[in-house]
PDB file of N, CA and C in Angstrom:
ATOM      1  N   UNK A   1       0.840  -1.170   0.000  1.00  0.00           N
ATOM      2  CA  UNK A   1       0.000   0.000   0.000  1.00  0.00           C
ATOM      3  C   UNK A   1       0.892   1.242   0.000  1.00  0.00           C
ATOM      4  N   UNK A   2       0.599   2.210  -1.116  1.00  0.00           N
ATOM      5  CA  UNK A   2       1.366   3.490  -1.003  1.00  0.00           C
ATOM      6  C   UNK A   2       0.505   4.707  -0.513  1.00  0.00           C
ATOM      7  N   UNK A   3       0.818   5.543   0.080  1.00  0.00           N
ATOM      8  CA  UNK A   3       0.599   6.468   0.829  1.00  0.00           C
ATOM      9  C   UNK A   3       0.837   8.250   0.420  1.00  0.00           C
ATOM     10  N   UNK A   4       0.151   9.143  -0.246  1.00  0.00           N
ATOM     11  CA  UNK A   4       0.385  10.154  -0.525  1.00  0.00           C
ATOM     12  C   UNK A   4      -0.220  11.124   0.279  1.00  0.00           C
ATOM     13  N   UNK A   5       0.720  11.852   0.856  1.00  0.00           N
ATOM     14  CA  UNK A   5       0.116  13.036   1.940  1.00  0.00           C
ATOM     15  C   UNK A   5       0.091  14.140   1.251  1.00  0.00           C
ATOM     16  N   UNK A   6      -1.185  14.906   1.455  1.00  0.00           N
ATOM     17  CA  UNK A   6      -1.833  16.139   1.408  1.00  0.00           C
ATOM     18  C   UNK A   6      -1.552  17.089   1.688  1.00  0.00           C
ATOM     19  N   UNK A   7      -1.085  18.192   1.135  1.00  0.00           N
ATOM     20  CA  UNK A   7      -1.310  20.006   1.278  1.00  0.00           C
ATOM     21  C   UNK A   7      -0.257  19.390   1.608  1.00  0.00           C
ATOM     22  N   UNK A   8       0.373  20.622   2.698  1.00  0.00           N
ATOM     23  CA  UNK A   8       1.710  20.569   3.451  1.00  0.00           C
ATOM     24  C   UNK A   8       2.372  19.326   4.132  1.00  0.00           C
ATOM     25  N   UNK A   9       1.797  18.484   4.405  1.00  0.00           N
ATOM     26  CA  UNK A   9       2.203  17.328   4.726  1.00  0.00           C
ATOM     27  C   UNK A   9       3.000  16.332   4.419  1.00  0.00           C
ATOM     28  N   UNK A  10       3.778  15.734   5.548  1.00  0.00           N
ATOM     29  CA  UNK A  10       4.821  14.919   4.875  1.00  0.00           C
ATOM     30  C   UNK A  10       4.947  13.847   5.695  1.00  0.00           C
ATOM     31  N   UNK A  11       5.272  12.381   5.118  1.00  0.00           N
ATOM     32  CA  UNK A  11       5.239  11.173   5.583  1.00  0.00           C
ATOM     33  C   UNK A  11       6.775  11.031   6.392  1.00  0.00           C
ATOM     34  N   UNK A  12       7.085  10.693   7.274  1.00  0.00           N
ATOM     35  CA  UNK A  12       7.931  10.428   8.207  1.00  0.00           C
ATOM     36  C   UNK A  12       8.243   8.506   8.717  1.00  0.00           C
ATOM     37  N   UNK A  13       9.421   8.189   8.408  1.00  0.00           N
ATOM     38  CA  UNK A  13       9.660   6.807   9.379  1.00  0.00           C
ATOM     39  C   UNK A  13      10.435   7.418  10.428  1.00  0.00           C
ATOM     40  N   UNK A  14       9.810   7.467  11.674  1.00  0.00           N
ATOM     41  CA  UNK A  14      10.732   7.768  12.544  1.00  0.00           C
ATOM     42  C   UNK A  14      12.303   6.372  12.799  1.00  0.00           C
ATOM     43  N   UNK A  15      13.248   7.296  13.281  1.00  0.00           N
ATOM     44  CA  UNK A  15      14.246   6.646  12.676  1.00  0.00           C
ATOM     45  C   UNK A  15      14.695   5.550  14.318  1.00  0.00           C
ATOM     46  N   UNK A  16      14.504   4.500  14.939  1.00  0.00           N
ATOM     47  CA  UNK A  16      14.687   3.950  16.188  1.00  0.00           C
ATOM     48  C   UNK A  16      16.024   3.741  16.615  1.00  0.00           C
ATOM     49  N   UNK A  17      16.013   3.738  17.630  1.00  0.00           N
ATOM     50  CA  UNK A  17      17.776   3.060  18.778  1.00  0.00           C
ATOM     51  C   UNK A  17      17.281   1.466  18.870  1.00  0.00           C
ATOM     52  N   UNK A  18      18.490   1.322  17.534  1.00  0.00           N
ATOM     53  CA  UNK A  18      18.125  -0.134  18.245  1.00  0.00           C
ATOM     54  C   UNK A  18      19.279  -0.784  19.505  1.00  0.00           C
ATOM     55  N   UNK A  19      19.904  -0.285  20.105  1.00  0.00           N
ATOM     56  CA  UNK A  19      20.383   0.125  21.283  1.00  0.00           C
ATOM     57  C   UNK A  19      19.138  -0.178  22.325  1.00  0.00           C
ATOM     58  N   UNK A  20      18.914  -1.654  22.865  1.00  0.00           N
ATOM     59  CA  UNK A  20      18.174  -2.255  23.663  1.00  0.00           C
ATOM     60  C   UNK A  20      19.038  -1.918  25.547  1.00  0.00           C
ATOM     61  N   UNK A  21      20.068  -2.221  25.510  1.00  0.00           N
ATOM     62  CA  UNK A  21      20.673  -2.256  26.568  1.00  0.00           C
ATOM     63  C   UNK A  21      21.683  -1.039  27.085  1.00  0.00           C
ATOM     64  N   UNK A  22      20.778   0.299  28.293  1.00  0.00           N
ATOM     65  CA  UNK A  22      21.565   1.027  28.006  1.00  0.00           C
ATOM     66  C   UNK A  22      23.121   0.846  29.032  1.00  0.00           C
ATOM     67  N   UNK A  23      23.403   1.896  29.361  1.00  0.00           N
ATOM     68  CA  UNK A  23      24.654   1.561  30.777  1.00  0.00           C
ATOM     69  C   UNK A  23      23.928   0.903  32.218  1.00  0.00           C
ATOM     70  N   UNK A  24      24.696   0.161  32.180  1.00  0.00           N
ATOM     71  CA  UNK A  24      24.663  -0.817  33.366  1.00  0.00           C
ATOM     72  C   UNK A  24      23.881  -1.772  32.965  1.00  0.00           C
ATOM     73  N   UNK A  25      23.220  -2.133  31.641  1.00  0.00           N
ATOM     74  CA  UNK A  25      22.860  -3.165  31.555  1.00  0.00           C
ATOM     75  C   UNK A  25      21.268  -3.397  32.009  1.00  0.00           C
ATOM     76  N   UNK A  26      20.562  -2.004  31.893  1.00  0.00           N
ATOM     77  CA  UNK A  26      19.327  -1.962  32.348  1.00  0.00           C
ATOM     78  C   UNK A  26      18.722  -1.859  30.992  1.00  0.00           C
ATOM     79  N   UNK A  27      17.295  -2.899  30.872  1.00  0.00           N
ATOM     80  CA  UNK A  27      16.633  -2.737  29.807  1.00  0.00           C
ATOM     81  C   UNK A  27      15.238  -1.788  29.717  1.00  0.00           C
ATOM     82  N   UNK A  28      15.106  -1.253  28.593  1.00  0.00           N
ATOM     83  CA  UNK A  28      13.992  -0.431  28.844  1.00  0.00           C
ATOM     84  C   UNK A  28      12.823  -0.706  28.211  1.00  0.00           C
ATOM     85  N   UNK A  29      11.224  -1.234  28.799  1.00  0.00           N
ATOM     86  CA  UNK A  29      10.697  -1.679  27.822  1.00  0.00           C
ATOM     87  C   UNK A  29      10.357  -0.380  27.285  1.00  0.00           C
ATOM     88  N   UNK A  30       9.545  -0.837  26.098  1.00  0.00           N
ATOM     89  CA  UNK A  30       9.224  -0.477  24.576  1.00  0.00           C
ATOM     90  C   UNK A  30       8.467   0.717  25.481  1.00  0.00           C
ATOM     91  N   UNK A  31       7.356   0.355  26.215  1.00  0.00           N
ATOM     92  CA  UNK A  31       5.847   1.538  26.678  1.00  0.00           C
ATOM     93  C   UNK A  31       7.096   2.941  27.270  1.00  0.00           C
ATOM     94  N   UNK A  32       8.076   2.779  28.335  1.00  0.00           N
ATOM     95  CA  UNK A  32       8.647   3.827  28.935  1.00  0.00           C
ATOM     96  C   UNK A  32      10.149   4.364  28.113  1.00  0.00           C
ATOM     97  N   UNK A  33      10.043   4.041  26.757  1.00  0.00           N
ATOM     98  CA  UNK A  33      11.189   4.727  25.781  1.00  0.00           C
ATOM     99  C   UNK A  33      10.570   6.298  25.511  1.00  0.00           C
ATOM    100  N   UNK A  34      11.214   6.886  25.131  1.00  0.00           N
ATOM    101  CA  UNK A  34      10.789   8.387  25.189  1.00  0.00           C
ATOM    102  C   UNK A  34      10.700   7.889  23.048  1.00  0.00           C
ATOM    103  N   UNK A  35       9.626   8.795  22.466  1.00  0.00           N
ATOM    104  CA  UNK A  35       9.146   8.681  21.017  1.00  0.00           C
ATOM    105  C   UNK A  35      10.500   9.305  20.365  1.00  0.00           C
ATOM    106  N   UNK A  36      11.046   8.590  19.102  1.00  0.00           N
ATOM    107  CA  UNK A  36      11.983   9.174  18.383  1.00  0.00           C
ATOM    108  C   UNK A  36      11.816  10.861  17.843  1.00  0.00           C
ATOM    109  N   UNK A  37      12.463  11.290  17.954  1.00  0.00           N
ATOM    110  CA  UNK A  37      12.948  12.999  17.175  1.00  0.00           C
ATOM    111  C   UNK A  37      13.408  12.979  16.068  1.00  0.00           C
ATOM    112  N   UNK A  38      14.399  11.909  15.172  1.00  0.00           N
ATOM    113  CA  UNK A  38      14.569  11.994  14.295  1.00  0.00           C
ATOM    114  C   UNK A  38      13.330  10.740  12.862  1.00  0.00           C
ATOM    115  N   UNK A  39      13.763  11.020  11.610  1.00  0.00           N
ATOM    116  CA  UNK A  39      12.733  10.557  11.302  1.00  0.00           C
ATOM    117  C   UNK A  39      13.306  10.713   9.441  1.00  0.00           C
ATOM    118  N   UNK A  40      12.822   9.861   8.751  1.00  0.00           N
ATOM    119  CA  UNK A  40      13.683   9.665   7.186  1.00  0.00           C
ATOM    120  C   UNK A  40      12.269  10.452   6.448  1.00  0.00           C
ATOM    121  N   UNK A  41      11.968  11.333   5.550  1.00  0.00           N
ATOM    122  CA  UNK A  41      11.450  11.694   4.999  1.00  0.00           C
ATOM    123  C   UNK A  41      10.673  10.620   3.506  1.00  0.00           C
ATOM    124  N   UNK A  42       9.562   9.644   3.853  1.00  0.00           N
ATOM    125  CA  UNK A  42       9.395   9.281   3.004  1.00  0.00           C
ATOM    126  C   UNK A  42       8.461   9.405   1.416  1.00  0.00           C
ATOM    127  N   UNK A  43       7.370  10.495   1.490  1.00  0.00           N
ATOM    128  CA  UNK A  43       7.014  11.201   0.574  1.00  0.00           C
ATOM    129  C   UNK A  43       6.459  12.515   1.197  1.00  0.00           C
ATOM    130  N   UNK A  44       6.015  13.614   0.106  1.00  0.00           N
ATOM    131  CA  UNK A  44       5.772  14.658   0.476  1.00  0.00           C
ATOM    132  C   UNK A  44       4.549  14.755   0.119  1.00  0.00           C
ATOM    133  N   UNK A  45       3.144  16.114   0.054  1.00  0.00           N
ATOM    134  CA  UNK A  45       2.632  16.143  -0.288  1.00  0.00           C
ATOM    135  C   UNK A  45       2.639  17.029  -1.558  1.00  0.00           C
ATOM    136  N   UNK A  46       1.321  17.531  -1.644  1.00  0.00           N
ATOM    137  CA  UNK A  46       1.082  18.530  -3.268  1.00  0.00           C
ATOM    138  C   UNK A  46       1.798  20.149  -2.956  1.00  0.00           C
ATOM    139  N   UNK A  47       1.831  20.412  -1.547  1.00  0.00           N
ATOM    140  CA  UNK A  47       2.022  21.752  -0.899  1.00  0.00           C
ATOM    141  C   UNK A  47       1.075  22.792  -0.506  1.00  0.00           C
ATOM    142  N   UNK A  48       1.541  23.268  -0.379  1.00  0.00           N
ATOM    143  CA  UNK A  48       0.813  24.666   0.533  1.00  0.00           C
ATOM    144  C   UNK A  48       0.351  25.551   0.005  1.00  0.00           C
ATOM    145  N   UNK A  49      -0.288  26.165  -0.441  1.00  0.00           N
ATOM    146  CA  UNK A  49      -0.559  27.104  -1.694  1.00  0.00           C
ATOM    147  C   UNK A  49      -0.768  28.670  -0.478  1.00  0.00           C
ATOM    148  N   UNK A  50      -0.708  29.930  -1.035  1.00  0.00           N
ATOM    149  CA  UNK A  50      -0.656  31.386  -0.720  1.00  0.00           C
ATOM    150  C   UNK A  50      -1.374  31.705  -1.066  1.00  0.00           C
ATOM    151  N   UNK A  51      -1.393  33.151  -0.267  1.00  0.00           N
ATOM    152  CA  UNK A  51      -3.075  33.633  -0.522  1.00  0.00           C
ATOM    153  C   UNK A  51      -3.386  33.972  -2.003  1.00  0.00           C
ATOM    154  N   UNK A  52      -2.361  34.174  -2.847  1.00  0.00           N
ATOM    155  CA  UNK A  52      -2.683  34.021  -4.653  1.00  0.00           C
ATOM    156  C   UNK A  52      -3.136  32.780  -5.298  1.00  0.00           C
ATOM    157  N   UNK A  53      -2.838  31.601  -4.534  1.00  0.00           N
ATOM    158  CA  UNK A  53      -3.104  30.355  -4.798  1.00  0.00           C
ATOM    159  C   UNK A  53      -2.268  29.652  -5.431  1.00  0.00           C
ATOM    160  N   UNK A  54      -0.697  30.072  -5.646  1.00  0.00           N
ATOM    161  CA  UNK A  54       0.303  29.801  -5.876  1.00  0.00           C
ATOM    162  C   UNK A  54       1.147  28.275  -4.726  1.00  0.00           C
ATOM    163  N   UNK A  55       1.264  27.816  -5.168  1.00  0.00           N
ATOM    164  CA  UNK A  55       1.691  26.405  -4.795  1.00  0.00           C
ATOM    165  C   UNK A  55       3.602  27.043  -3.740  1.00  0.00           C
ATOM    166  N   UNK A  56       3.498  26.755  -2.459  1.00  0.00           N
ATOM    167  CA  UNK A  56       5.001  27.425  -1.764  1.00  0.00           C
ATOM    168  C   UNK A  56       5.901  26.041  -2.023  1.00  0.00           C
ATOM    169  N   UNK A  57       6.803  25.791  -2.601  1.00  0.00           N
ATOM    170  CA  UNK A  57       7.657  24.713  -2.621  1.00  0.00           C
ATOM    171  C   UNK A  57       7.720  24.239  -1.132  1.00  0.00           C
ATOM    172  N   UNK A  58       8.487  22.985  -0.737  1.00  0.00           N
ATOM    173  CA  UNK A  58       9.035  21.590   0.286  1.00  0.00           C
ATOM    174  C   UNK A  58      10.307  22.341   0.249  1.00  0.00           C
ATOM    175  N   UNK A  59      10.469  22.640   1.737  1.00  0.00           N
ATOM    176  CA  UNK A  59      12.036  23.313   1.896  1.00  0.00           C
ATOM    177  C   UNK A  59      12.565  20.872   2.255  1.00  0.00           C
ATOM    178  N   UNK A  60      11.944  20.586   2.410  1.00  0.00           N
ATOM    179  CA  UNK A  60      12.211  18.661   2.601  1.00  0.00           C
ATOM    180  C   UNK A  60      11.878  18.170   1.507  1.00  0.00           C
ATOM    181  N   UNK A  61      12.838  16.956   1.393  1.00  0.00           N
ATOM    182  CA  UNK A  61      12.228  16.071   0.023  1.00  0.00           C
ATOM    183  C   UNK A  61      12.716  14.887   0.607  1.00  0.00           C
ATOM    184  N   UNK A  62      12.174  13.838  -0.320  1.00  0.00           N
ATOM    185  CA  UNK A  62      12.213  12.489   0.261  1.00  0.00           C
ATOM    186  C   UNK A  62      13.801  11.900   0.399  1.00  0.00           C
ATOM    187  N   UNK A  63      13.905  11.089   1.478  1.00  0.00           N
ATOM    188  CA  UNK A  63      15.500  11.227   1.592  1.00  0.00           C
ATOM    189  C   UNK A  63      15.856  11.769   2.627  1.00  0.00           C
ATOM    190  N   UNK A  64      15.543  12.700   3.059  1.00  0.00           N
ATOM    191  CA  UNK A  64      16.078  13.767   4.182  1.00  0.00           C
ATOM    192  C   UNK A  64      16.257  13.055   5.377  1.00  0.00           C
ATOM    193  N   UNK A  65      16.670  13.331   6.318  1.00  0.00           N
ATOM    194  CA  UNK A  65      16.620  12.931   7.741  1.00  0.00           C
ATOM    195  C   UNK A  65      15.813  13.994   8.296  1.00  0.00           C
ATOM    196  N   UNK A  66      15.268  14.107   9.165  1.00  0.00           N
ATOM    197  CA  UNK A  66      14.744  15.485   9.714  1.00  0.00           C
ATOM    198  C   UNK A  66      14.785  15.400  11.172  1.00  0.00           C
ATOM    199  N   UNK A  67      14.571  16.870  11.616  1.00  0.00           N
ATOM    200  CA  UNK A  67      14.212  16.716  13.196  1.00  0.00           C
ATOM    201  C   UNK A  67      12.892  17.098  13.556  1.00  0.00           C
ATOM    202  N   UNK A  68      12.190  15.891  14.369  1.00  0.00           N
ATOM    203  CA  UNK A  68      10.618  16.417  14.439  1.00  0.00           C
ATOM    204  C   UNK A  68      10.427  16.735  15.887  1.00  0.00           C
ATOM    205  N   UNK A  69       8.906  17.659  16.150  1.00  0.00           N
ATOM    206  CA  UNK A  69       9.111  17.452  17.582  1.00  0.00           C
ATOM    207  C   UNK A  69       8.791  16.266  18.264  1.00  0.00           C
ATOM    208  N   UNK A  70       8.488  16.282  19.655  1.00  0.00           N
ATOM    209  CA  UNK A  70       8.492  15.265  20.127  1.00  0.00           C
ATOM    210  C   UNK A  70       7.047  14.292  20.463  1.00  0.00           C
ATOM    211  N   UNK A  71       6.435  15.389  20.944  1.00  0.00           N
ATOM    212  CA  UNK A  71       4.861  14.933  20.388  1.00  0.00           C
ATOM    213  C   UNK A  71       3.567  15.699  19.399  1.00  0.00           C
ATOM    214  N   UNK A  72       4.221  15.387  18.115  1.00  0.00           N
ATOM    215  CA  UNK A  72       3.046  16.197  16.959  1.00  0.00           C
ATOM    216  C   UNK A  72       2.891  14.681  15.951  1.00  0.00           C
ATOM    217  N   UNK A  73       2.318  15.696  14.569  1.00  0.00           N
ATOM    218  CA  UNK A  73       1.579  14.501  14.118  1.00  0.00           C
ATOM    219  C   UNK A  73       0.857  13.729  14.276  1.00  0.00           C
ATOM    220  N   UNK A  74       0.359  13.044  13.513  1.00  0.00           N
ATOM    221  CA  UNK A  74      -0.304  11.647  13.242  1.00  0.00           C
ATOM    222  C   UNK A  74       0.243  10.276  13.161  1.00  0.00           C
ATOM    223  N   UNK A  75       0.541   9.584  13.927  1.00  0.00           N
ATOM    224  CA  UNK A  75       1.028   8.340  14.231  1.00  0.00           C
ATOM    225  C   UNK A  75       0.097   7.068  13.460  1.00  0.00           C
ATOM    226  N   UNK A  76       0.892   6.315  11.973  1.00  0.00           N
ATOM    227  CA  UNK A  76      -0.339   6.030  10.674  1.00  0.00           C
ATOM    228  C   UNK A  76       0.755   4.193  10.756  1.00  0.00           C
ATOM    229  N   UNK A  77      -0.150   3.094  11.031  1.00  0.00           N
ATOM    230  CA  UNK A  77       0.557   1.779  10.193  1.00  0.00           C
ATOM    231  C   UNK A  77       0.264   1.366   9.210  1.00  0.00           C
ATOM    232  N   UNK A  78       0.954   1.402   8.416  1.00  0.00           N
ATOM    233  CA  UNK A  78       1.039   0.684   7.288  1.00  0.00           C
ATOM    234  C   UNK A  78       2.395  -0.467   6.969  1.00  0.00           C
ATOM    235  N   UNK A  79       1.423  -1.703   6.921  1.00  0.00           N
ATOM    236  CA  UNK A  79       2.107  -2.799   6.342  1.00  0.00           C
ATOM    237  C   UNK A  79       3.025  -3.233   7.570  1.00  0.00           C
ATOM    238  N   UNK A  80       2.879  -3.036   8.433  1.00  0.00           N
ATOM    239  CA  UNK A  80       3.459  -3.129   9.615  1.00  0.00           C
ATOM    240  C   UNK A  80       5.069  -2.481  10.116  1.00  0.00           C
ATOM    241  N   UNK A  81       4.774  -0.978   9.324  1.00  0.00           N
ATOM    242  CA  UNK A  81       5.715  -0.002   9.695  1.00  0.00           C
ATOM    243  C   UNK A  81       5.044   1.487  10.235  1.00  0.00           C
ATOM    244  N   UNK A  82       5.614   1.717  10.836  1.00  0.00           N
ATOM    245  CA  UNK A  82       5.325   3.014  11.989  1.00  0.00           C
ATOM    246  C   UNK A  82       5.826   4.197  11.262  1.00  0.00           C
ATOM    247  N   UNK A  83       4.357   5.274  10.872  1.00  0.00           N
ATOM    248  CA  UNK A  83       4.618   6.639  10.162  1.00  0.00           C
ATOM    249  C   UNK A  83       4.120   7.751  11.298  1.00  0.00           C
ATOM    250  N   UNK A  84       5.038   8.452  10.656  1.00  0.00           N
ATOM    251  CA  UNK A  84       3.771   9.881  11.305  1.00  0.00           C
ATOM    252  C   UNK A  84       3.820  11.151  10.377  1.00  0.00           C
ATOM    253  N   UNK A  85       2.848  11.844  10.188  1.00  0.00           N
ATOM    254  CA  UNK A  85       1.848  12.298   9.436  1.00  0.00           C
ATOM    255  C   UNK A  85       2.493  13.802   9.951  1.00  0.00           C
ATOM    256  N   UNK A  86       3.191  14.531   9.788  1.00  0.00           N
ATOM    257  CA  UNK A  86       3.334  15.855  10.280  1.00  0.00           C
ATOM    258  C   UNK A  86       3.283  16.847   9.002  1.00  0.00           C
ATOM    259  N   UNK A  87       3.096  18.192   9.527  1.00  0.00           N
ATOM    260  CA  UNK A  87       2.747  19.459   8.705  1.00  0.00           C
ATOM    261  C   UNK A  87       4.317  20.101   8.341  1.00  0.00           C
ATOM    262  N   UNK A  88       4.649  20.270   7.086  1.00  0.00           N
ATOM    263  CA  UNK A  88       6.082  20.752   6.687  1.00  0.00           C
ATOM    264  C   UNK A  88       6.435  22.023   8.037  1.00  0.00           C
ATOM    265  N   UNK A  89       5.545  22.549   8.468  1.00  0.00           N
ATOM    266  CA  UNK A  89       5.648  24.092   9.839  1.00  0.00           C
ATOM    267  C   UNK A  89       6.106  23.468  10.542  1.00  0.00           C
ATOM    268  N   UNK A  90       5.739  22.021  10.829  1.00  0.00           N
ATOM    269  CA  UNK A  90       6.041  21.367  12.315  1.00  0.00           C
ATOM    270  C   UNK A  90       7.388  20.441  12.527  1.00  0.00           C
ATOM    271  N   UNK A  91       8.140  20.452  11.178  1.00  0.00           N
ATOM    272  CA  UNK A  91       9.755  19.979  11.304  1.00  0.00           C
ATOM    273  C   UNK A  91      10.408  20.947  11.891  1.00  0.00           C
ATOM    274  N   UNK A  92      11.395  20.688  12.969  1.00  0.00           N
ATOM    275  CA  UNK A  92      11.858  21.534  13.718  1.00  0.00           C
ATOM    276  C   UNK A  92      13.560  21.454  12.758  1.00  0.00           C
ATOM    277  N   UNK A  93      13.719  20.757  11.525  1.00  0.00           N
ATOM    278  CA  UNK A  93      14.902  20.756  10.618  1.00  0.00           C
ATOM    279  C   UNK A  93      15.611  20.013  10.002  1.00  0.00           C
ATOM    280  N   UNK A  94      16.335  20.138   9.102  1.00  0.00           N
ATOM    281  CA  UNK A  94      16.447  18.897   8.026  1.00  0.00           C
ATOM    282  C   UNK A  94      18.486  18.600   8.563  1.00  0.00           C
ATOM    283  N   UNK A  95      18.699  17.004   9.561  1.00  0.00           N
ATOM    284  CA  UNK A  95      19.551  16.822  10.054  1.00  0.00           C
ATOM    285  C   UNK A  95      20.706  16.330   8.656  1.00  0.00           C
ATOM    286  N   UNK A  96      21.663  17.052   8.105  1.00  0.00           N
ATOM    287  CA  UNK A  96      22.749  17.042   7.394  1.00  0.00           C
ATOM    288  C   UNK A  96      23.928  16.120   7.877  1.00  0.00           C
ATOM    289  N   UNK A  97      24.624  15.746   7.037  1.00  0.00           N
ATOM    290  CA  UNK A  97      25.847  14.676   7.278  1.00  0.00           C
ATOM    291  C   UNK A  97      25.503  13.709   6.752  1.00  0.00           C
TER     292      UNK A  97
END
């Protein structure tokens, strides 16, 4: 199943630690992990249009790494992978390297 997000919107895999065991050897389950911040940009939508009705370009494109906040979006499964649904305003920035 493919997935195309709307207006400003952009599809996100948040990116996980798979780093199970931290120092000292304490495990953390899954419910008390704090939600990932970073996240792979996997499609975009049509965009944002201005009050002329002019279409504002994706400062993100697919590919990107980004930094999101910590609790926004829409949290979406598909195919048994974990998306979230955020508004291009609500990337806090596109992580380089």
């Amino acid at each position: 199943m493919k997935i195309k997000p709307l207006s400003d919107r952009v599809l996100v895999e948040p990116v996980k630690d798979d780093d199970e065991l931290k120092k000292g050897g304490i495990i953390i389950p899954d419910t008390a992990k704090e939600k990932p911040q970073q996240g792979k940009v996997i499609a975009v939508g049509t965009g944002k249009r201005d009050d002329d009705g002019k279409i504002i370009p994706f400062n993100v494109k697919v590919g990107d790494t980004v930094l999101m906040p910590k609790y926004g979006g829409t949290e979406v499964k598909i195919d048994n992978h974990e998306y979230q649904i955020v508004r291009e305003d609500d990337i806090l920035g596109v992580i380089e390297g």
